[in-house]
C-alpha atoms as a PDB file:
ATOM      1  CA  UNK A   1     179.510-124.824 123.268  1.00  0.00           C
ATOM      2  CA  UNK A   2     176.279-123.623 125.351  1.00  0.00           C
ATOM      3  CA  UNK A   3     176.574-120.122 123.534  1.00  0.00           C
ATOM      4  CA  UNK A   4     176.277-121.937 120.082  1.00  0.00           C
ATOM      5  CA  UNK A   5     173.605-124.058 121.663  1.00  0.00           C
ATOM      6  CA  UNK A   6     171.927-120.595 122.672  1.00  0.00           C
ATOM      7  CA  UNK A   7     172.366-118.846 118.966  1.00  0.00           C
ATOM      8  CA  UNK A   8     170.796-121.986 117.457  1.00  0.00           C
ATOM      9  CA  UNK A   9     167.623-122.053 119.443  1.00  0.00           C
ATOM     10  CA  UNK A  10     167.685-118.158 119.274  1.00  0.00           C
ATOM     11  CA  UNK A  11     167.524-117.967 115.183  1.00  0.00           C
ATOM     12  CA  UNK A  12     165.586-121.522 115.455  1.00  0.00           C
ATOM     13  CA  UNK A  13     162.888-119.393 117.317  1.00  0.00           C
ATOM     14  CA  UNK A  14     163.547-116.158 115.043  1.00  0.00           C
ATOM     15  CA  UNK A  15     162.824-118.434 111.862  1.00  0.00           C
ATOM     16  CA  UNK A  16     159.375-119.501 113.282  1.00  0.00           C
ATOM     17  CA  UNK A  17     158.294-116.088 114.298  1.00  0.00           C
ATOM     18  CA  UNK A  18     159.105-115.464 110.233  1.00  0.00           C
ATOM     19  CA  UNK A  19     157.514-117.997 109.214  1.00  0.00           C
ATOM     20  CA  UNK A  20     154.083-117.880 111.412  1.00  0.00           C
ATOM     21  CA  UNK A  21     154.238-114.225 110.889  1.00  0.00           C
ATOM     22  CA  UNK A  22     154.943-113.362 107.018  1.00  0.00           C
ATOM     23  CA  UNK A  23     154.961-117.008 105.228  1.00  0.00           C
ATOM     24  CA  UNK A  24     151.823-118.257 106.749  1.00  0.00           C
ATOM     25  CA  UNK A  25     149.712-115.349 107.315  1.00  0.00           C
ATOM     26  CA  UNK A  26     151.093-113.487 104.021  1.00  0.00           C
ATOM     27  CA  UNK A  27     151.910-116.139 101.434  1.00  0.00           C
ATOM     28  CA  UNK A  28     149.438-118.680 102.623  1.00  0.00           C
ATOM     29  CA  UNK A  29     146.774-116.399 103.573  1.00  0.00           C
ATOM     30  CA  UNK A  30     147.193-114.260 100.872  1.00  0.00           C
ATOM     31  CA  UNK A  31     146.852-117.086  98.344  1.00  0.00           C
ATOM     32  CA  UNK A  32     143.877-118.621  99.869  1.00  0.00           C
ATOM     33  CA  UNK A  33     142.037-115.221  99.777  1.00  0.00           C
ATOM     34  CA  UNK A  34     142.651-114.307  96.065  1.00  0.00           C
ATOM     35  CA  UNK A  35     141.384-118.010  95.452  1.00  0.00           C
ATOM     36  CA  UNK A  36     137.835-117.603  97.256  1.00  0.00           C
ATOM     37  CA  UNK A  37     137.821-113.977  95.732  1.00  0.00           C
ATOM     38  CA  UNK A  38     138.584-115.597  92.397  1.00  0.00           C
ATOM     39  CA  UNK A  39     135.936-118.467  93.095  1.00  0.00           C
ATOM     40  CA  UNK A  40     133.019-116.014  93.972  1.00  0.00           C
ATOM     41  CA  UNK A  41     133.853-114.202  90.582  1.00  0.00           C
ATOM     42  CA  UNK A  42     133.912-116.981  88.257  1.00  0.00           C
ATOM     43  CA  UNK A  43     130.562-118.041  89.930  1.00  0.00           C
ATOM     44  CA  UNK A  44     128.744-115.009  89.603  1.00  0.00           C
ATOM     45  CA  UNK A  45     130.041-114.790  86.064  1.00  0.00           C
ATOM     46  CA  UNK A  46     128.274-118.719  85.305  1.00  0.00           C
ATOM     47  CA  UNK A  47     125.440-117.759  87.154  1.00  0.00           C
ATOM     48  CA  UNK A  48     124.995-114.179  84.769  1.00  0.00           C
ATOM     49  CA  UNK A  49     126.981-114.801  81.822  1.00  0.00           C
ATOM     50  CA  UNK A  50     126.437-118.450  81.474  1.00  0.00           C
ATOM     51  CA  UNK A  51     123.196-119.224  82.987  1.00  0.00           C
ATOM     52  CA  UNK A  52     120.813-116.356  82.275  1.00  0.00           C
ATOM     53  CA  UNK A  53     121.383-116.523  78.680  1.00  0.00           C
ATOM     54  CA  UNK A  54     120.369-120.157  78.547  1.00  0.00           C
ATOM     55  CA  UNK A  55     117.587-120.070  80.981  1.00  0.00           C
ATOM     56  CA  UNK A  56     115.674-117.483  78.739  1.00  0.00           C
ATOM     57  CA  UNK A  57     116.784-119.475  75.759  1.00  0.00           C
ATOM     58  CA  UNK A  58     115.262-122.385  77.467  1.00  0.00           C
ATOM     59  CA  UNK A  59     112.182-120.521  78.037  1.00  0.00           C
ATOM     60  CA  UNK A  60     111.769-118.897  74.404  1.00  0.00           C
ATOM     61  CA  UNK A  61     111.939-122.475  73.041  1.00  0.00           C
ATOM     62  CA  UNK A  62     109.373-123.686  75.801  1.00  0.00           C
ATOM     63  CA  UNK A  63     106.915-121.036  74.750  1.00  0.00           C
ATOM     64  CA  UNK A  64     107.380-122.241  70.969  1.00  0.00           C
ATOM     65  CA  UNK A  65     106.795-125.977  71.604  1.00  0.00           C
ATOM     66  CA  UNK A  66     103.073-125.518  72.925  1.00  0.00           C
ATOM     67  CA  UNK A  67     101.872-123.841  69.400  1.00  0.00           C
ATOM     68  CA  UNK A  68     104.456-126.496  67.504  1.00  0.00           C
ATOM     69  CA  UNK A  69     103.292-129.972  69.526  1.00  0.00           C
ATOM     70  CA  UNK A  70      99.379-128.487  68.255  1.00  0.00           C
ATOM     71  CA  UNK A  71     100.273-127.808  65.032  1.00  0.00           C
ATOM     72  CA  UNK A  72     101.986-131.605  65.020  1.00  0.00           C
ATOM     73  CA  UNK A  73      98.916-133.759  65.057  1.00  0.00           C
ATOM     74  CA  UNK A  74     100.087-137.195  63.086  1.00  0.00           C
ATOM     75  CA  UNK A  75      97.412-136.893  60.512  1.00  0.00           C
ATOM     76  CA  UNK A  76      98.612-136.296  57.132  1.00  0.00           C
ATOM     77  CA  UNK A  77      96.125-134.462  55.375  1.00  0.00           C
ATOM     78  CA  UNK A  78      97.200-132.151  58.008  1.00  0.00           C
ATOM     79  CA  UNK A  79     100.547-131.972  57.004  1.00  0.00           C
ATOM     80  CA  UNK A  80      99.901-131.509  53.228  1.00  0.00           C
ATOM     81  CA  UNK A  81      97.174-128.882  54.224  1.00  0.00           C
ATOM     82  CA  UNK A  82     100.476-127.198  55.423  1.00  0.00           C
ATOM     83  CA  UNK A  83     102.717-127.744  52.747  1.00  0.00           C
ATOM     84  CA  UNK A  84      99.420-126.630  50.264  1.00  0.00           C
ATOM     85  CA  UNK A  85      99.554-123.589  52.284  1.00  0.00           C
ATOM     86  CA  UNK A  86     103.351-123.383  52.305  1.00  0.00           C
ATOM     87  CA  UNK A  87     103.109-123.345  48.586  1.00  0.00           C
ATOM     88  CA  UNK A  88     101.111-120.852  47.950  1.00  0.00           C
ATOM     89  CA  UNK A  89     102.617-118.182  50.542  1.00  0.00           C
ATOM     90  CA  UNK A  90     105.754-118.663  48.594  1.00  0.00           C
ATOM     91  CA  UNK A  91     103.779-117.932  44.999  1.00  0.00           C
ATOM     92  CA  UNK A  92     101.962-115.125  46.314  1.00  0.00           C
ATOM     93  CA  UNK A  93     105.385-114.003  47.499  1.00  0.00           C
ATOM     94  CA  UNK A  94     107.233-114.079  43.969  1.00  0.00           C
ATOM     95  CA  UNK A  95     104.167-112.838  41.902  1.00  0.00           C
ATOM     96  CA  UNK A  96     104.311-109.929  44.572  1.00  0.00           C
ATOM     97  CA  UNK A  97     108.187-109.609  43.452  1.00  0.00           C
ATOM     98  CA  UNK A  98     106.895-109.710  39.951  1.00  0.00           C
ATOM     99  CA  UNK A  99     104.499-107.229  40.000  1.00  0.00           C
ATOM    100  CA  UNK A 100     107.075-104.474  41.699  1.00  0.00           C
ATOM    101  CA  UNK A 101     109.346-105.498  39.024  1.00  0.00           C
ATOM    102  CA  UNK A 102     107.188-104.999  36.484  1.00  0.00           C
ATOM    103  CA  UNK A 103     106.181-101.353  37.806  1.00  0.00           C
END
């Protein structure tokens, strides 16, 4: 009875070593490394792929509003000046078609 007592608390300590030594350190370990290696990837990626992109986006449309909020002054004879001038672009644009056309 005291050598099966013996075996058990000899494979009950082999069975700890095994798992301290390859399911902790290797399964465990290994898992939570791939995880911070994925985490630091998929942040740099937002940070270049994702955030870049939109911050010079952000900036483009910045630089348009100034000239846009100037342009926008409320007064309608302002507007229609606009659309007068709007007008005749696109006439000037079609007799220009026209005229190659017609050459």
């Amino acid at each position: 009875m005291v050598k099966l007592l013996e075996l058990a608390a000899w494979c009950g300590r082999k069975f700890e070593s095994f798992d301290t030594k390859v399911i902790d350190r290797a399964a465990i370990g290994g898992t939570g490394a791939a995880t911070r290696s994925i985490s630091k990837f998929t942040s740099q990626v937002d940070a270049w792929g994702i955030g870049v992109p939109f911050r010079v986006l952000a900036g483009i449309v910045e630089a348009i509003s100034l000239p846009v909020r100037r342009i926008e002054t409320g007064f309608l004879q302002d507007y229609l000046l606009f659309a007068a001038l709007g007008l005749v672009a696109i006439l000037g644009y079609f007799l220009h078609l026209a005229h190659r056309v017609a050459h």
